[in-house]
Protein backbone atom coordinates (compact mmCIF):
# COMPACT_ATOMS: atom_id res chain seq x y z
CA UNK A 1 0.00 0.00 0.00
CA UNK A 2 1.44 3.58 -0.85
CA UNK A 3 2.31 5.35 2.32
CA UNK A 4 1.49 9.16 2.95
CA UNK A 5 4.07 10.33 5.33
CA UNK A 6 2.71 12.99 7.21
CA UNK A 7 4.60 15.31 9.74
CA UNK A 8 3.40 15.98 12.79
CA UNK A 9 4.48 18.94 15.66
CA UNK A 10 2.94 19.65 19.12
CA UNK A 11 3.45 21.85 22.24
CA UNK A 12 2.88 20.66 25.59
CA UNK A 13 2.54 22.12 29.11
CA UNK A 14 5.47 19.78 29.99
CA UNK A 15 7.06 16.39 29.61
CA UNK A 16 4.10 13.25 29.43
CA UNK A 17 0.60 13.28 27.99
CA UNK A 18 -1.88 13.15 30.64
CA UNK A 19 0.11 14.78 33.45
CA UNK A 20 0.67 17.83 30.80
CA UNK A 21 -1.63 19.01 28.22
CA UNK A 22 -0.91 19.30 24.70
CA UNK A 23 -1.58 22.74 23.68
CA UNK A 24 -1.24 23.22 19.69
CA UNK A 25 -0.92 20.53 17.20
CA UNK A 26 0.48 21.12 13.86
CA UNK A 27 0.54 18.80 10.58
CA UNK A 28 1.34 18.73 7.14
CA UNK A 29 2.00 16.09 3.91
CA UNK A 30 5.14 15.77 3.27
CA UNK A 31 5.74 17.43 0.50
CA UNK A 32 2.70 19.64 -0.17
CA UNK A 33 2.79 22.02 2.88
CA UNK A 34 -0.27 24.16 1.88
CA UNK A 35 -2.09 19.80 3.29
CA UNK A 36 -1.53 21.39 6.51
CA UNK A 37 -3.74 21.74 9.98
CA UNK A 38 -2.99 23.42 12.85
CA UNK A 39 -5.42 24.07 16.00
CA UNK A 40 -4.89 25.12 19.84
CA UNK A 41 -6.63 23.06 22.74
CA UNK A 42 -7.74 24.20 26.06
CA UNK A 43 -5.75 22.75 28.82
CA UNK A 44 -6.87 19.53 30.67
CA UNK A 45 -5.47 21.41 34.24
CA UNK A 46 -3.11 23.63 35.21
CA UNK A 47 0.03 21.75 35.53
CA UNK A 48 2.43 23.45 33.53
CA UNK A 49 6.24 23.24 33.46
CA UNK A 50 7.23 27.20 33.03
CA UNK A 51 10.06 26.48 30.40
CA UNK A 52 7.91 24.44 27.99
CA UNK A 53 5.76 27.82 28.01
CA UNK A 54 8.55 29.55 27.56
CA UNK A 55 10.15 27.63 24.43
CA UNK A 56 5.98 27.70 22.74
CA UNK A 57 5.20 31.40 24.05
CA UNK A 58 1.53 29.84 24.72
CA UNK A 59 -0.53 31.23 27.85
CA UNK A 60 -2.51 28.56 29.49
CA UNK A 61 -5.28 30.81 30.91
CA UNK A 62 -5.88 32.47 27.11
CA UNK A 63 -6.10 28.69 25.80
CA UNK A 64 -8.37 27.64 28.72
CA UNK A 65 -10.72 30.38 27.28
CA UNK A 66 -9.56 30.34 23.15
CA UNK A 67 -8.15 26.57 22.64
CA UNK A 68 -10.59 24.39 21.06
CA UNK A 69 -11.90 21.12 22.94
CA UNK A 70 -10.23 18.10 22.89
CA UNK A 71 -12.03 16.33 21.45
CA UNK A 72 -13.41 18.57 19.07
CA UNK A 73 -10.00 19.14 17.90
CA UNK A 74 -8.56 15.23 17.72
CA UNK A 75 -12.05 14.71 15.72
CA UNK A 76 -10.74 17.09 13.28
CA UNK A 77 -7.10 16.10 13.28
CA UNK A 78 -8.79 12.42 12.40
CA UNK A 79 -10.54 13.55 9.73
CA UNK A 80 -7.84 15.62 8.35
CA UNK A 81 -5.54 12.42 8.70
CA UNK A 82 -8.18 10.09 6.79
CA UNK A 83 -9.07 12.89 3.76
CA UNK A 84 -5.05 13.30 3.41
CA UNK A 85 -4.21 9.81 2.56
CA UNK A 86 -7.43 8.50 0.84
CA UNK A 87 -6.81 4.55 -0.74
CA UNK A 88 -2.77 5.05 1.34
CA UNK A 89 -1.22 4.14 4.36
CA UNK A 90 -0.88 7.53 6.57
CA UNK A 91 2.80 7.77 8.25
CA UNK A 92 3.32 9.93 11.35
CA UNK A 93 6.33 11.47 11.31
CA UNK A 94 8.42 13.41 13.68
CA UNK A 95 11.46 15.10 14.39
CA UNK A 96 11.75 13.39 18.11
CA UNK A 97 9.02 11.31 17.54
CA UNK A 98 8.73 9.70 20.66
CA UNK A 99 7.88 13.20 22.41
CA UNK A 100 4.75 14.12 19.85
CA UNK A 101 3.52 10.91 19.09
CA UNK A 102 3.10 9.81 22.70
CA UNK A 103 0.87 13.01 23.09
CA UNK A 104 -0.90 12.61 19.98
CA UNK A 105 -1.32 8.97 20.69
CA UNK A 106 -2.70 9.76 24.22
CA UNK A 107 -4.90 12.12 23.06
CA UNK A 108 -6.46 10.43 20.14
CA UNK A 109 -6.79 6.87 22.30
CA UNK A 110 -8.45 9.57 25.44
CA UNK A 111 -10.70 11.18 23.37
CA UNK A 112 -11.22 8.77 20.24
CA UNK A 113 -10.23 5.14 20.98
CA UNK A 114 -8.53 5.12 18.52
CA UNK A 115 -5.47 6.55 16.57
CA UNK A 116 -5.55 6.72 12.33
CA UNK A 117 -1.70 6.31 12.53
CA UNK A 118 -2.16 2.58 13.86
CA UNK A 119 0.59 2.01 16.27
CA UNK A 120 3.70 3.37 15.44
CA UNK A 121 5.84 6.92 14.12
CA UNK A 122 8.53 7.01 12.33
CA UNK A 123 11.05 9.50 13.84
CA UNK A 124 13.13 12.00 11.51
CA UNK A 125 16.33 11.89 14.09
CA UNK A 126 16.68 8.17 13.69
CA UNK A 127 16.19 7.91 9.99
CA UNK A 128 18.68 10.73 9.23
CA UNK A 129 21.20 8.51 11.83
CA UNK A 130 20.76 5.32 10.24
CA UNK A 131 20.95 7.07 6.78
CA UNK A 132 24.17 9.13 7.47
CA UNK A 133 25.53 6.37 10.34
CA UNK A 134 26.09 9.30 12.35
CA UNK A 135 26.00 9.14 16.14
CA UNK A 136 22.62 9.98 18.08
CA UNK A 137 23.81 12.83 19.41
CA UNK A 138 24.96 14.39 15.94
CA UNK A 139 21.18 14.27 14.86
CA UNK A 140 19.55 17.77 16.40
CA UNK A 141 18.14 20.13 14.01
CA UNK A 142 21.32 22.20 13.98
CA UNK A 143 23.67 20.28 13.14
CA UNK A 144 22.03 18.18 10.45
CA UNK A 145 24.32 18.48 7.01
CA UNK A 146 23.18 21.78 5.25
CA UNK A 147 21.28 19.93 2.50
CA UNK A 148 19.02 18.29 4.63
CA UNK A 149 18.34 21.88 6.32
CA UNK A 150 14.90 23.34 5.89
CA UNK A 151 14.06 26.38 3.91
CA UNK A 152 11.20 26.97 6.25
CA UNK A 153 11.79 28.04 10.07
CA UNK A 154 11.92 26.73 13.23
CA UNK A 155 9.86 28.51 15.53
CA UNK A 156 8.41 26.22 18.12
CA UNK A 157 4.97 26.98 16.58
CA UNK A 158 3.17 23.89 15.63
CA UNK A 159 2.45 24.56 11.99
CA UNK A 160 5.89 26.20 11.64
CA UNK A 161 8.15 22.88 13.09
CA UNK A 162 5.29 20.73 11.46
CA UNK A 163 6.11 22.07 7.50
CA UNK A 164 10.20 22.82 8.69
CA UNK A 165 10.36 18.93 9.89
CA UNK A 166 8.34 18.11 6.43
CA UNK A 167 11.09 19.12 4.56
CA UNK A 168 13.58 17.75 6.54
CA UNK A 169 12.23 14.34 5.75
CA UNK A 170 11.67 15.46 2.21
CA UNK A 171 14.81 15.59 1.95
CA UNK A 172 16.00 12.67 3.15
CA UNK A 173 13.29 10.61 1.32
CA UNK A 174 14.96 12.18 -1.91
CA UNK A 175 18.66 11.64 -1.03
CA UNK A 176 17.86 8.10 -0.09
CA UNK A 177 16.23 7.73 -4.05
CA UNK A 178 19.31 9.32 -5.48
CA UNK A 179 21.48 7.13 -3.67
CA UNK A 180 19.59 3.81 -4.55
CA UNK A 181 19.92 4.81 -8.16
């Protein structure tokens, strides 16, 4: 089945779904960032760790009163998920996927019972390691080779990281096809 890899950015309130809320959730296809969503949720309580606020710039008390529901929201992101990879195989991927999916998966399982991704993300860090064979600690954003840098920004905004880590992998995926030919 043809896969849709599709990249996925959140912010939290701190370190582990649950505990923390997830506050903004960003997607988009890899590559065709205008497939994008993006929405803020309200927090599920107040437990916040004050640098993770920091690093997103979010207020928790606007959210409780702007951010979307839940559920509402993970609805959406479902849908969104589904309509972007009609007849294929949808692929979450992340740059540190273990952080984002384990929210996203926690949140879709809460709210949903269920998660459109199946069981598993595929994490940009590890695939650019295993493609390069460089160590694990060589694979943050900033030192990644400069033609697997994105053109778009890192800002810690959802949608922003989302598209930036999209063409990360983009890139990757197309170095990998070069090499194989």
């Amino acid at each position: 089945m043809k896969e849709v890899y599709i990249s996925v950015d959140i912010e939290a309130a701190g370190p582990v779904p649950g505990e923390y809320s997830m506050l903004s959730i960003g997607a988009t296809v890899v590559g065709d960032p205008e497939a994008s969503f993006y929405a803020e949720l309200k927090p599920l309580n107040d437990n916040a760790v004050p640098e993770a606020l920091a690093v997103s710039k979010l207020n928790m008390m606007k959210l409780a009163e702007t951010g979307q529901e839940p559920r509402a929201v993970m609805l959406e992101f479902r849908d969104w998920v589904r309509a972007s990879a009609i007849g294929c195989k949808s692929v979450f991927v992340s740059f540190n996927a273990s952080f984002d999916w384990s929210f996203v998966n926690w949140y879709f399982h809460k709210y949903l019972g269920e998660n459109p991704f199946g069981f598993g993300a595929l994490d940009i860090k590890a695939y650019h390691m295993g493609f390069s064979g460089c160590a694990w600690g060589e694979t943050t954003s900033s030192q990644l080779p400069r033609e697997f840098q994105p053109n778009h920004q890192l800002t810690h905004n959802a949608l922003d990281d989302a598209i930036a880590q999209g063409e990360i992998f983009e890139k990757l995926l197309k170095a990998r096809d070069e090499r194989a030919k």
